[in-house]
N, C-alpha and C. Protein backbone atom coordinates (compact mmCIF):
# COMPACT_ATOMS: atom_id res chain seq x y z
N UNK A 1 319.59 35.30 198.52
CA UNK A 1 319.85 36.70 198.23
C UNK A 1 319.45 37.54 199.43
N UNK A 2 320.35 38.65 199.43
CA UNK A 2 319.80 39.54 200.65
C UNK A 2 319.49 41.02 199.97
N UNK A 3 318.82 41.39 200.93
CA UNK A 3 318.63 42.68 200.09
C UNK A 3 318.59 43.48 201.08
N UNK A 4 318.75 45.12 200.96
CA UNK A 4 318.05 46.15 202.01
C UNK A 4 317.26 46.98 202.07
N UNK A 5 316.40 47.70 202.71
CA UNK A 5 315.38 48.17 202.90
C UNK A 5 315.74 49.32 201.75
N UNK A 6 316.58 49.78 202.04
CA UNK A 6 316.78 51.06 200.92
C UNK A 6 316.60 50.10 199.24
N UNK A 7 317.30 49.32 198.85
CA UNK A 7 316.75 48.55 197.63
C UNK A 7 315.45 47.90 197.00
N UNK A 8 315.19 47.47 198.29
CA UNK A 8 313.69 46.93 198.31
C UNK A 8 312.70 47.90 198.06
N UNK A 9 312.71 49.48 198.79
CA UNK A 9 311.88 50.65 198.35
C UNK A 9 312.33 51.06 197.06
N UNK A 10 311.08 51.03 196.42
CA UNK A 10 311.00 51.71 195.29
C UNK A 10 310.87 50.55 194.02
N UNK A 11 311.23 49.46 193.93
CA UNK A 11 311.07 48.18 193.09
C UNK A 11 310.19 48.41 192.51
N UNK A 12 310.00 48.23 191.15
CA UNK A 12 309.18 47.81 190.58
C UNK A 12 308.35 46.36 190.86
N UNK A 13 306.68 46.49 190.83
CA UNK A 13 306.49 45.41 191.20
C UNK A 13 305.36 44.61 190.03
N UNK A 14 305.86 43.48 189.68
CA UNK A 14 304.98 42.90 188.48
C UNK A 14 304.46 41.55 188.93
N UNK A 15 302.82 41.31 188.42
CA UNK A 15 302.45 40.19 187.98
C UNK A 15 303.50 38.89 187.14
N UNK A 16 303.08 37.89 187.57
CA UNK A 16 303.56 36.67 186.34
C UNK A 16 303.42 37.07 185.06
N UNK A 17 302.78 37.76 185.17
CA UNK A 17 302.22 37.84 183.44
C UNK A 17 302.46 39.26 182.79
N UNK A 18 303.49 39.65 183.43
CA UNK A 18 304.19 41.19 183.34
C UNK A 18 303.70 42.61 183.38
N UNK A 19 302.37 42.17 184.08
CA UNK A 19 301.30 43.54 184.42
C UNK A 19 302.33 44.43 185.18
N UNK A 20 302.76 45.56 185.38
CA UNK A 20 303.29 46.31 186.59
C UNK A 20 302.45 46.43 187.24
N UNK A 21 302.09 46.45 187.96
CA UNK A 21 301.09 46.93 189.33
C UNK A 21 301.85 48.24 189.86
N UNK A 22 302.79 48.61 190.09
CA UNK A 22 303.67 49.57 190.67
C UNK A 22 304.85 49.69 191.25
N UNK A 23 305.33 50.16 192.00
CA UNK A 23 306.44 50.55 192.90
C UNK A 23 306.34 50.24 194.40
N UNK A 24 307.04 49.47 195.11
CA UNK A 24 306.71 49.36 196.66
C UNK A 24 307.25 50.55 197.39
N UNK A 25 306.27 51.51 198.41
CA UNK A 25 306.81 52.21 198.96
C UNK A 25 306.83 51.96 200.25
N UNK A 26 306.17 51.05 200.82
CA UNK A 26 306.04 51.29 202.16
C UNK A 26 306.42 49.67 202.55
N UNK A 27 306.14 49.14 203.58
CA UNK A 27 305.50 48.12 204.13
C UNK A 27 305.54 47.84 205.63
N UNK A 28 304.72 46.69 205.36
CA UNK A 28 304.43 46.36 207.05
C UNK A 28 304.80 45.30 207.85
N UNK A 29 305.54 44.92 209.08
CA UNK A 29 306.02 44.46 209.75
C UNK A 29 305.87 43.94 211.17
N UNK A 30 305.63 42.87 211.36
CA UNK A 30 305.35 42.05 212.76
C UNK A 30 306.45 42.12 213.34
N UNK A 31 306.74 43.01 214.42
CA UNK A 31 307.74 42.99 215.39
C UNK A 31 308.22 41.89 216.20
N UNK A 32 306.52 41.54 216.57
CA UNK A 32 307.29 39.71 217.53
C UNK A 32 307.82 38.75 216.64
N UNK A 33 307.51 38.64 215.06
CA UNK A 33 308.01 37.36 214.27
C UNK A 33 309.12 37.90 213.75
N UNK A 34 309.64 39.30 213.32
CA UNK A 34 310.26 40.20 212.32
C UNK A 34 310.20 39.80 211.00
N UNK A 35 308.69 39.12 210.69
CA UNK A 35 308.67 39.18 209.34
C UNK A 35 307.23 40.01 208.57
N UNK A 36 307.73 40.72 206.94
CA UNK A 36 307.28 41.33 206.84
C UNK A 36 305.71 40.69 206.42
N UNK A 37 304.99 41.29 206.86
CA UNK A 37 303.52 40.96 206.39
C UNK A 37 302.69 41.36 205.19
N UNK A 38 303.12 42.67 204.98
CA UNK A 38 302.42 43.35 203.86
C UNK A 38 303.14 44.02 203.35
N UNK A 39 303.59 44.37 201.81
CA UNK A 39 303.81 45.64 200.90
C UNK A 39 302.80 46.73 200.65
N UNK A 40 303.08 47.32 200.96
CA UNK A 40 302.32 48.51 200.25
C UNK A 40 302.97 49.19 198.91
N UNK A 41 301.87 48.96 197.87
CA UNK A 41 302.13 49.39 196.09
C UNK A 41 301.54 50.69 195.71
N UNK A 42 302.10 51.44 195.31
CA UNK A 42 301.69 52.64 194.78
C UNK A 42 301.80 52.61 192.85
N UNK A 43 300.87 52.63 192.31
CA UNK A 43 300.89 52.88 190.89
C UNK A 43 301.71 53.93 190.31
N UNK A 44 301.79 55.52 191.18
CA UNK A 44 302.90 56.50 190.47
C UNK A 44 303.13 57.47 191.55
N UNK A 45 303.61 58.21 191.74
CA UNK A 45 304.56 59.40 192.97
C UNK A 45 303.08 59.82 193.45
N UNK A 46 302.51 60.78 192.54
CA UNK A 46 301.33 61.36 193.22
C UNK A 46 299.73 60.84 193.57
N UNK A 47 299.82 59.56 193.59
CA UNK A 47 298.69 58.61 193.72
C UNK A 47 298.45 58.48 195.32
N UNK A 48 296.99 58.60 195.67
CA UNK A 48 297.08 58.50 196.98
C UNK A 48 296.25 57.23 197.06
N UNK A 49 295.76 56.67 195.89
CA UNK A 49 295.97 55.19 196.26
C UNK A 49 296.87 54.49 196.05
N UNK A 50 296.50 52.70 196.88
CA UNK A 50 297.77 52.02 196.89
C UNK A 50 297.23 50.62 197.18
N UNK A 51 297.94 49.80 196.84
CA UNK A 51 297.67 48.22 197.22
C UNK A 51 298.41 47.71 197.87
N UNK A 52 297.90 46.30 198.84
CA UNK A 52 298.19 46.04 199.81
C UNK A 52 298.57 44.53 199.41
N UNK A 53 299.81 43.89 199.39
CA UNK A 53 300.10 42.89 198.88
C UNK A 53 300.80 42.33 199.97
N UNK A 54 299.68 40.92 200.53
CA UNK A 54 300.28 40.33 201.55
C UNK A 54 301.48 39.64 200.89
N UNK A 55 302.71 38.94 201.76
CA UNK A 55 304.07 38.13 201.29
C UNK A 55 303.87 36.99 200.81
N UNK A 56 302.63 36.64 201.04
CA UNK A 56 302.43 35.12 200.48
C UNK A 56 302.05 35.26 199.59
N UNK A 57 301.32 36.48 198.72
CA UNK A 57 300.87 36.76 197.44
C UNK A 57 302.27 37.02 196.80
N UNK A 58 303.89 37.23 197.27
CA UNK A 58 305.05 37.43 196.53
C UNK A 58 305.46 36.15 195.97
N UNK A 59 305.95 36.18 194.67
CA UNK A 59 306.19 34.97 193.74
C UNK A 59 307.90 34.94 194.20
N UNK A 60 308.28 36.05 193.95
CA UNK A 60 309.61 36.23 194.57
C UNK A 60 310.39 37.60 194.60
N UNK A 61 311.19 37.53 194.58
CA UNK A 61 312.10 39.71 195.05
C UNK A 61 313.65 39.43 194.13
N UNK A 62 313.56 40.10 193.08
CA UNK A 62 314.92 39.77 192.32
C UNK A 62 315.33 41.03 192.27
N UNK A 63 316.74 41.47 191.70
CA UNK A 63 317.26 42.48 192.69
C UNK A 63 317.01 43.54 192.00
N UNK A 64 315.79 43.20 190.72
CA UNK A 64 315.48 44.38 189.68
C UNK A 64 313.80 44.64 189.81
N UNK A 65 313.50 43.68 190.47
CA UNK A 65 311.26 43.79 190.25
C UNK A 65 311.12 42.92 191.64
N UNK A 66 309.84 42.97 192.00
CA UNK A 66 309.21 41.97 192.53
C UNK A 66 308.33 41.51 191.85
N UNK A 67 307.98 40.19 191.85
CA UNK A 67 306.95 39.71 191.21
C UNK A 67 306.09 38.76 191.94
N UNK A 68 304.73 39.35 191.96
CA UNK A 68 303.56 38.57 192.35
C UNK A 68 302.75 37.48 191.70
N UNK A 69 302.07 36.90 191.86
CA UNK A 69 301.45 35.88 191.61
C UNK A 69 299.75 36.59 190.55
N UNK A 70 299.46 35.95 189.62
CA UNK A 70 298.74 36.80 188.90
C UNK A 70 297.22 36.98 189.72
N UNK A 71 297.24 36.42 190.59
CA UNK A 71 295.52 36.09 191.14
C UNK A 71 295.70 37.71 192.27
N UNK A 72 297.05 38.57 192.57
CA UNK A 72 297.17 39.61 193.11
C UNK A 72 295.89 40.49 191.75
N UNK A 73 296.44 40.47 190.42
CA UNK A 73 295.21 41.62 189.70
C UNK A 73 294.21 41.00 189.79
N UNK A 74 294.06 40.04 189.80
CA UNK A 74 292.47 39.70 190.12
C UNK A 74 291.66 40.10 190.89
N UNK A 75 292.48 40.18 192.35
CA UNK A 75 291.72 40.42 193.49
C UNK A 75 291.33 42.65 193.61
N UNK A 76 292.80 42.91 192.54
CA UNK A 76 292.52 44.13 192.72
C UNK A 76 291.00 44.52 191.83
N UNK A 77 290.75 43.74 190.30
CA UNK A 77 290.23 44.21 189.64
C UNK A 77 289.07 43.83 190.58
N UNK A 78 288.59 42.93 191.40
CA UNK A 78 287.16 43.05 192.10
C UNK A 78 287.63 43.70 192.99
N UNK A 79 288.43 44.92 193.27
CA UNK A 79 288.19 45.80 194.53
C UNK A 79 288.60 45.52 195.73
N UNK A 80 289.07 44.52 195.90
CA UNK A 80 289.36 44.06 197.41
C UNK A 80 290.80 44.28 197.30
N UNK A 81 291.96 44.97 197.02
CA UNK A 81 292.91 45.50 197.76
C UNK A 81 293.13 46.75 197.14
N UNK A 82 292.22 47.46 196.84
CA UNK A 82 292.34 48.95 196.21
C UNK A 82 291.80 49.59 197.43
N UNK A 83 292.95 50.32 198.25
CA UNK A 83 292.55 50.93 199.24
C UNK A 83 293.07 52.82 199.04
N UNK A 84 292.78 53.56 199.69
CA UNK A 84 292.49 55.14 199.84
C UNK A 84 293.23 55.33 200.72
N UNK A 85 294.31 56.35 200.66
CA UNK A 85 294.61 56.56 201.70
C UNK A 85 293.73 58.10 202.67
């Protein structure tokens, strides 16, 4: 499947286990490999936090959600990818 940047923004993004975590708005990109490294997740429009979901934490990208791997809420509920902007 291919997808484009305009489709890919804005996805809903879920756990295995059908948690939403949020919407991807952003992400991040290694220029020398051109592959992407990180999503950035926002929970709702006016949230100025956001989570940081490396690609290897992606289960996979279907052309309606993304879905992560469930050990992504885990790591949020101990704090380690709940970041501030």
């Amino acid at each position: 499947m291919v997808i484009n940047l305009h489709e890919l923004l804005h996805l809903p993004v879920y756990t295995e286990s059908e948690v939403k975590l949020g919407r991807i708005f952003d992400l991040e990109l290694d220029v020398n490999t051109q592959t992407v490294m990180r999503y950035l997740v926002r929970q709702n429009f006016l949230s100025a936090s956001y989570l940081l979901v490396a690609s290897a934490q992606v289960k996979e990208i279907k052309h309606d959600r993304v879905v992560v791997y469930d050990s992504v809420l885990k790591a949020e509920a101990g704090g380690e990818l709940a970041l501030e902007e």
